[in-house]
Protein backbone atom coordinates (compact mmCIF):
# COMPACT_ATOMS: atom_id res chain seq x y z
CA UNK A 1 -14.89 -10.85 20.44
CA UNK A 2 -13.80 -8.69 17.36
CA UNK A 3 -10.15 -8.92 16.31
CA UNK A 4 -9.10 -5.90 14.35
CA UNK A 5 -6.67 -7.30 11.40
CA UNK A 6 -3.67 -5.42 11.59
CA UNK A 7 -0.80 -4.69 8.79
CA UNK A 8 2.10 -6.63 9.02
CA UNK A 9 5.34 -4.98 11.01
CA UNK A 10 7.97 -4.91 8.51
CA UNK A 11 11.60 -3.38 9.36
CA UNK A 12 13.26 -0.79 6.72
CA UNK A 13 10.20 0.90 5.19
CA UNK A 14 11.87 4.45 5.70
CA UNK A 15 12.83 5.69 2.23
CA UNK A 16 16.75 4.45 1.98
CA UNK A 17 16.96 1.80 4.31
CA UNK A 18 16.36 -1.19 1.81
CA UNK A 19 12.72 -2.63 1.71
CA UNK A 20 9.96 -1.08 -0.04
CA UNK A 21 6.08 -1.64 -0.07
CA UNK A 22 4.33 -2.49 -2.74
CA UNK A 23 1.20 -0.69 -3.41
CA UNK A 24 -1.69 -1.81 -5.63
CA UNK A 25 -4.44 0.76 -6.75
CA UNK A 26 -5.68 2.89 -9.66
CA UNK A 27 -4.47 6.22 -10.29
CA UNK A 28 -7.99 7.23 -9.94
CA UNK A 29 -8.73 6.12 -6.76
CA UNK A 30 -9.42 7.98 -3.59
CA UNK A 31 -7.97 5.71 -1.05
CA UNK A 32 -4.96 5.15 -3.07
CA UNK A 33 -4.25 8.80 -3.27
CA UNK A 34 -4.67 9.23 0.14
CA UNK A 35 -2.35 6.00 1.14
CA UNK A 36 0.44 7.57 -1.50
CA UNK A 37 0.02 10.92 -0.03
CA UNK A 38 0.73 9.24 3.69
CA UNK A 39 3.60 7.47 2.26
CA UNK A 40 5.25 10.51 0.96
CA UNK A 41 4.64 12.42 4.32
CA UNK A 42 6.25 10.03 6.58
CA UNK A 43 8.99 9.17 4.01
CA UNK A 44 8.23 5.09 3.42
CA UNK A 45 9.62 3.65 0.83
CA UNK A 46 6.46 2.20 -1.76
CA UNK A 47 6.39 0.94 -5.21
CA UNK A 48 3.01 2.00 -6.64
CA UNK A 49 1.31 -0.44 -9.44
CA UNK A 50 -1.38 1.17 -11.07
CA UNK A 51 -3.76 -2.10 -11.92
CA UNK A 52 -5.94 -0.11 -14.38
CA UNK A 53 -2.50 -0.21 -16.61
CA UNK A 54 -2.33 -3.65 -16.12
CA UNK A 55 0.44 -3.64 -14.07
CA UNK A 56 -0.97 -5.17 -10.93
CA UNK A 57 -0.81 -9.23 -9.63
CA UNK A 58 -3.80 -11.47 -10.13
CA UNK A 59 -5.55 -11.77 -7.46
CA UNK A 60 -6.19 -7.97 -5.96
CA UNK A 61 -9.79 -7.73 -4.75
CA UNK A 62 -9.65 -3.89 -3.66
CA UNK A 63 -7.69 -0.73 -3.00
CA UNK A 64 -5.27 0.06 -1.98
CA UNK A 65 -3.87 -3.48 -1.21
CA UNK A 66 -0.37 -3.99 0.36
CA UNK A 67 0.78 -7.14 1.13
CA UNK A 68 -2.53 -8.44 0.71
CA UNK A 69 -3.93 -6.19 3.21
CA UNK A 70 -6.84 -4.59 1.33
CA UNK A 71 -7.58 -0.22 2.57
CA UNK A 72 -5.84 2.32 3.65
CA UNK A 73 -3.67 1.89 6.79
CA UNK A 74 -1.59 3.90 9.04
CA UNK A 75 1.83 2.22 9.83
C-alpha cells in the first residue's frame, strides 16, 4: 500500500495570526514561484529564503522545501 506523505497541519498560517512558514527555494525556480504565488492568494503567512543567496539551512535537498517537506503543496 502507498502512503501519500502529507504536510504537516500547523494552526495560524493566515497572514496576522502569529506563525509563519518558512520557505526555501531560488528566486529562479518554477515551483517556488508557483508555491509563493499560492501563498499570496490564500493570504499565509511565509518567510521566503532564497538559498542561491546563501540564505538557506544546510541540509535542503530540493524546492521548494517547508518544514522539510520537499515540492509544492496545497495546504
Amino acid at each position: 500500500m502507498k502512503m501519500n506523505k502529507m504536510l504537516p497541519t500547523k494552526t495560524g498560517l493566515r497572514a496576522g495570526q502569529g506563525d509563519t512558514i518558512t520557505l526555501n527555494g531560488s528566486s529562479t525556480c518554477p515551483w517556488c514561484t508557483k508555491q509563493r504565488e499560492y501563498f499570496d492568494n490564500k493570504g499565509i503567512a511565509y518567510e521566503f529564503k532564497d538559498c542561491d543567496k546563501g540564505e538557506c539551512r544546510d541540509g535542503i535537498v530540493g524546492f521548494p522545501t517547508m518544514d522539510n517537506v520537499v515540492g509544492y503543496h496545497e495546504l
